[in-house]
N, C-alpha and C. Protein backbone atom coordinates (compact mmCIF):
# COMPACT_ATOMS: atom_id res chain seq x y z
N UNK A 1 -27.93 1.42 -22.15
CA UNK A 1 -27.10 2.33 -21.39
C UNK A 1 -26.24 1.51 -20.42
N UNK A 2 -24.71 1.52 -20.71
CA UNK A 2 -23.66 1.15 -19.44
C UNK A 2 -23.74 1.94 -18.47
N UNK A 3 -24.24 1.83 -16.95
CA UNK A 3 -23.69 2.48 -15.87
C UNK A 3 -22.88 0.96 -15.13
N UNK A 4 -21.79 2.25 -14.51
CA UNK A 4 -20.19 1.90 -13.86
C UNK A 4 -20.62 2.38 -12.78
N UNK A 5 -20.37 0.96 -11.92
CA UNK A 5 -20.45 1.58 -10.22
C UNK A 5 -19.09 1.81 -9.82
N UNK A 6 -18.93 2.76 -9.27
CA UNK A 6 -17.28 2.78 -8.85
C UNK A 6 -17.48 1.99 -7.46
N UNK A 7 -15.89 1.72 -7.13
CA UNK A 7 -15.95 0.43 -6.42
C UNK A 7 -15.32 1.76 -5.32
N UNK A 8 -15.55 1.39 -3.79
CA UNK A 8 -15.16 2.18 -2.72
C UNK A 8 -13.63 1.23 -2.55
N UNK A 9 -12.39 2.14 -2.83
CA UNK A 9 -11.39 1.62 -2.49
C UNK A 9 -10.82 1.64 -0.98
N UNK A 10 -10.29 1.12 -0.70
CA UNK A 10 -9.49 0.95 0.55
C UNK A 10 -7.94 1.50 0.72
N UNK A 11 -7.66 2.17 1.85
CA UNK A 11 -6.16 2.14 2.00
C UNK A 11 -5.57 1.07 2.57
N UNK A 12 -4.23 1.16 2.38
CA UNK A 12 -3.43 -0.03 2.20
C UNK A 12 -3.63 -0.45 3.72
N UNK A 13 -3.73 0.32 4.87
CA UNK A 13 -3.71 0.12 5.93
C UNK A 13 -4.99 -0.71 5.73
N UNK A 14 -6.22 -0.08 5.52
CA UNK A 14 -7.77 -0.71 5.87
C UNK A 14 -7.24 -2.40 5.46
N UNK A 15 -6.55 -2.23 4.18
CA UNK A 15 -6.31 -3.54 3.19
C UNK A 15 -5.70 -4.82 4.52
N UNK A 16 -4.87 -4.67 5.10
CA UNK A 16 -4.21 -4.94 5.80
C UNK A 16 -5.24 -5.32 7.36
N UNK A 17 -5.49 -4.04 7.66
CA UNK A 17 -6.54 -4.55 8.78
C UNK A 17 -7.59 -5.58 8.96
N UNK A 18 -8.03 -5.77 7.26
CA UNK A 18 -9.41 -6.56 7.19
C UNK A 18 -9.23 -7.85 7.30
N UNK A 19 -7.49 -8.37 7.16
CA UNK A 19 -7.14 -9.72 7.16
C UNK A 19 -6.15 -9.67 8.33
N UNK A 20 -6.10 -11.12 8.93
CA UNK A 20 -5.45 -11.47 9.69
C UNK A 20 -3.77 -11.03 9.80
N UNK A 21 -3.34 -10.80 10.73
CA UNK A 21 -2.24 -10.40 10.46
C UNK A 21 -0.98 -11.29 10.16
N UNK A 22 -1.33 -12.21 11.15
CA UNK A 22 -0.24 -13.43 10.77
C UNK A 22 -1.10 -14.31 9.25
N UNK A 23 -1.93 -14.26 8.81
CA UNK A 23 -1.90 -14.73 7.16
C UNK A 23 -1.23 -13.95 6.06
N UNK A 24 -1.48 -12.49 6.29
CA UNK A 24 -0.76 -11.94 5.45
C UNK A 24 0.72 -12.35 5.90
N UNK A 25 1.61 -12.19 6.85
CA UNK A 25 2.37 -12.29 7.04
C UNK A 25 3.33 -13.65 6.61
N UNK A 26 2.07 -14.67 7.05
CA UNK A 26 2.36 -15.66 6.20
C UNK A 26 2.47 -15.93 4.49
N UNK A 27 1.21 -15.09 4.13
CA UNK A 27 1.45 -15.34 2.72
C UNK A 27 2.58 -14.48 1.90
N UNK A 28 2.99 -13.59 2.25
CA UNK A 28 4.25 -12.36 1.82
C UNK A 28 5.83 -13.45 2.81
N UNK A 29 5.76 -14.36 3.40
CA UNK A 29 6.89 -15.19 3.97
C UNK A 29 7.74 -13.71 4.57
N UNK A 30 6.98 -12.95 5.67
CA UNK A 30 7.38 -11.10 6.04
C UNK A 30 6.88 -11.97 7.68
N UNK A 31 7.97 -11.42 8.22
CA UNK A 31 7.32 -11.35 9.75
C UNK A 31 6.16 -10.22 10.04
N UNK A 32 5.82 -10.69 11.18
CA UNK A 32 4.50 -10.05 11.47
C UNK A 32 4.34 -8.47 11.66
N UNK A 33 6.24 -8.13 12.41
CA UNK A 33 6.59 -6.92 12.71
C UNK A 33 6.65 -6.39 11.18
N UNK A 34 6.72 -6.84 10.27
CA UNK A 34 7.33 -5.86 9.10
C UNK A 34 5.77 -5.19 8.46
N UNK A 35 4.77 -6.78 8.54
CA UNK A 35 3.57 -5.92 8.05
C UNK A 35 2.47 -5.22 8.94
N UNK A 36 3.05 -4.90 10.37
CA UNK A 36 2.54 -4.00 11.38
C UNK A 36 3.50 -2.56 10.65
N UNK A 37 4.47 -2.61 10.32
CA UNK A 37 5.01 -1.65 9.44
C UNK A 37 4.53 -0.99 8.42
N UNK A 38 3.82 -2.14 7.78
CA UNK A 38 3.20 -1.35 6.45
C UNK A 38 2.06 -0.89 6.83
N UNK A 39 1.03 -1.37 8.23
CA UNK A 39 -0.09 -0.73 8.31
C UNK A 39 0.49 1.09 8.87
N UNK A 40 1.71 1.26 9.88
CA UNK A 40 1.69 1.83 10.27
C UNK A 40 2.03 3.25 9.44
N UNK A 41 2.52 3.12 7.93
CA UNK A 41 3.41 3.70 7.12
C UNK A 41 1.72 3.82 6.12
N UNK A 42 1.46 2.91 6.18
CA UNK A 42 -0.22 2.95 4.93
C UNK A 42 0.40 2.75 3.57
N UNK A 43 1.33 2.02 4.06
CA UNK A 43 1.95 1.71 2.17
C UNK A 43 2.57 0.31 2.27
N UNK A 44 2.33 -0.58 1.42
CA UNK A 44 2.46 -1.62 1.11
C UNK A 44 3.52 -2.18 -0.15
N UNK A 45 4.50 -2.60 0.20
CA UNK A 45 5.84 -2.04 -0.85
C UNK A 45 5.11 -3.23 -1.84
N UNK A 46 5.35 -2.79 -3.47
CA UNK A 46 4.58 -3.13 -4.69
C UNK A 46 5.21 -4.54 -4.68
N UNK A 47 6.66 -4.88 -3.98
CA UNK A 47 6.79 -6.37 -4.04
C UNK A 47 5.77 -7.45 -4.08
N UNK A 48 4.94 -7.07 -2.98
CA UNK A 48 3.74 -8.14 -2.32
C UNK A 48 2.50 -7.77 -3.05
N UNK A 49 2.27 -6.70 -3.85
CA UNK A 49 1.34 -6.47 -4.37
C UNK A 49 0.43 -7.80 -5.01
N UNK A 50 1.38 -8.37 -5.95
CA UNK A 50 0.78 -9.44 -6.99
C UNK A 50 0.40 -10.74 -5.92
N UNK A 51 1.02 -10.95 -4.61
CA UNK A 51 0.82 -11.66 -3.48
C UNK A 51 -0.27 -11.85 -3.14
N UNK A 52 -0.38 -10.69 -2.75
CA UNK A 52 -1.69 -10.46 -1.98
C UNK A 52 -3.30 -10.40 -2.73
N UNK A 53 -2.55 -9.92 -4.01
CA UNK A 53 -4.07 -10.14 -5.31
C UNK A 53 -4.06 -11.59 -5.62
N UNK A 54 -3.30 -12.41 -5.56
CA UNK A 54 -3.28 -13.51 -5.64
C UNK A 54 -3.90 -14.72 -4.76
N UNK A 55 -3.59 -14.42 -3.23
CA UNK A 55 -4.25 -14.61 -2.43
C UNK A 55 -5.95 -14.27 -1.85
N UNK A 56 -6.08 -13.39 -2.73
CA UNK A 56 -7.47 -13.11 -2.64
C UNK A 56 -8.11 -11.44 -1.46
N UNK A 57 -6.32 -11.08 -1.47
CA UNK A 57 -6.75 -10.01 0.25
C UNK A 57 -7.42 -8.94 -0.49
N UNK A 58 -6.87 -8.85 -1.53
CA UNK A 58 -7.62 -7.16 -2.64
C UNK A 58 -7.07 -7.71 -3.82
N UNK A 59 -7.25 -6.53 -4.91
CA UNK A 59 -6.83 -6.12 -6.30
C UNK A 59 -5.80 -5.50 -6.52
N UNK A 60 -5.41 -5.77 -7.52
CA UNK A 60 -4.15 -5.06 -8.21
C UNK A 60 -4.37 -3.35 -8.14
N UNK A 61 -5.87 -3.74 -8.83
CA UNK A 61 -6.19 -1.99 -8.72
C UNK A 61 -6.34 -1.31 -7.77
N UNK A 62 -7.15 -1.76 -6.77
CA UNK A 62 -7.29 -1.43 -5.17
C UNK A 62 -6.05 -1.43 -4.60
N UNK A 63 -4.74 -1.39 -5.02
CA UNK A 63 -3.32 -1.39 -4.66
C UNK A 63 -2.99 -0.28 -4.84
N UNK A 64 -3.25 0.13 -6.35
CA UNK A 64 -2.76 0.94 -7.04
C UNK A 64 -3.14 2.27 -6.82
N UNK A 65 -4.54 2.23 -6.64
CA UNK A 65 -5.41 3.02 -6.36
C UNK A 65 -4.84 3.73 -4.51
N UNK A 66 -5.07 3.24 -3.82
CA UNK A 66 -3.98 3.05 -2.52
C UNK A 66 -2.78 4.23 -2.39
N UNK A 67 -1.93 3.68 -3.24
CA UNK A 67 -0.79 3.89 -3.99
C UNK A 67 -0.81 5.54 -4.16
N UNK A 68 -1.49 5.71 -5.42
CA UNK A 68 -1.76 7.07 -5.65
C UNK A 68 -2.53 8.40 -4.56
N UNK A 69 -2.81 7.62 -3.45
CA UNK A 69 -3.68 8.65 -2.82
C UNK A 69 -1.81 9.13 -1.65
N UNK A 70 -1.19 8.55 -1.69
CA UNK A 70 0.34 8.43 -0.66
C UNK A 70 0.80 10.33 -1.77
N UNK A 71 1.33 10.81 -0.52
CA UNK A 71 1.72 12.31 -1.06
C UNK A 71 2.76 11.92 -1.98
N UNK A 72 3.66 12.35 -2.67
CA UNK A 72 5.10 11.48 -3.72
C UNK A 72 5.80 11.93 -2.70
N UNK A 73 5.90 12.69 -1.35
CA UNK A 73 7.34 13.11 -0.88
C UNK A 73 7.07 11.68 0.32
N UNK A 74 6.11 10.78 0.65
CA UNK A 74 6.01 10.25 1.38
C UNK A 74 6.35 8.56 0.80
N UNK A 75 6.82 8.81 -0.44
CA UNK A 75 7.10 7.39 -0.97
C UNK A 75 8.12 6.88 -0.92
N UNK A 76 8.39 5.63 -0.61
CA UNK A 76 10.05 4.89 0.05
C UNK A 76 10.69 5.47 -1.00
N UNK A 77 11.88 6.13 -0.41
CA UNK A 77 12.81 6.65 -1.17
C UNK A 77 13.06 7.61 -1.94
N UNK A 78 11.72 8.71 -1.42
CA UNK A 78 12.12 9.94 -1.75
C UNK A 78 12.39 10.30 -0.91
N UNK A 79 13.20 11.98 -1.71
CA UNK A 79 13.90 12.97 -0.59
C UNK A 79 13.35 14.00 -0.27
N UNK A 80 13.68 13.81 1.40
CA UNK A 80 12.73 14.64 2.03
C UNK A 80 12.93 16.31 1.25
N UNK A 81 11.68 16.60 1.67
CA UNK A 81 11.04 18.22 1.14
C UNK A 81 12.62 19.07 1.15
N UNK A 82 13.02 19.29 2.59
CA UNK A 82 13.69 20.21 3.07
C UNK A 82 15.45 20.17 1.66
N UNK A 83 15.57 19.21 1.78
CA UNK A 83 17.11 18.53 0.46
C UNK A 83 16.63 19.48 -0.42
N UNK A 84 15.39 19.22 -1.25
CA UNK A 84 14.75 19.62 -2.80
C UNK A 84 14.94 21.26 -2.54
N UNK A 85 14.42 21.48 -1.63
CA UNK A 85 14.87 23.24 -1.68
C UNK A 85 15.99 23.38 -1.79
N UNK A 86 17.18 22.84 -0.86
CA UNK A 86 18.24 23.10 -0.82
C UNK A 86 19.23 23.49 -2.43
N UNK A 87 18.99 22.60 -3.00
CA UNK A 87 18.85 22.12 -4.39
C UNK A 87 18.53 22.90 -5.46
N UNK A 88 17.79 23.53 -5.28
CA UNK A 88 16.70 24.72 -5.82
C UNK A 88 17.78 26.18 -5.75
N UNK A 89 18.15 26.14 -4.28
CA UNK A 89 18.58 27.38 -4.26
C UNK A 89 19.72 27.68 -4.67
């Protein structure tokens, strides 16, 4: 019998909190203000993704995973709620 432990994921913020701020900052070559940005937003733009799995801060999946829990109207570069009605009507 295979049992699968599911792994407790993290948000991008936690991701971010658990490491230093100036290493990440260093390892993404991002000033320090930009990734006080991403804790503050809880989203981590997918640029740095492969970065940061690389570096050892998390997983690709634990990114992704992250990722999907963000509402879609809250993702860089969508349009806000209020437009889409407009639109509608």
């Amino acid at each position: 019998m295979c049992i699968i432990k599911r792994m407790a994921h993290r948000t991008h913020s936690k991701i971010l909190r658990d490491a230093e701020l100036s290493d990440i900052a260093k390892a993404c070559r991002k000033p320090e203000s930009s990734v006080r940005s991403w804790i503050h937003r809880d989203s981590i733009p997918p640029g740095f993704w492969l970065t940061l799995d690389r570096h050892g801060y998390t997983t690709l999946e634990e990114l992704a995973h992250g990722a999907s829990e963000i509402p879609v109207d809250e993702l860089p570069g969508a349009e806000p709620e209020a437009s889409k009605e407009a639109e509608a009507a």
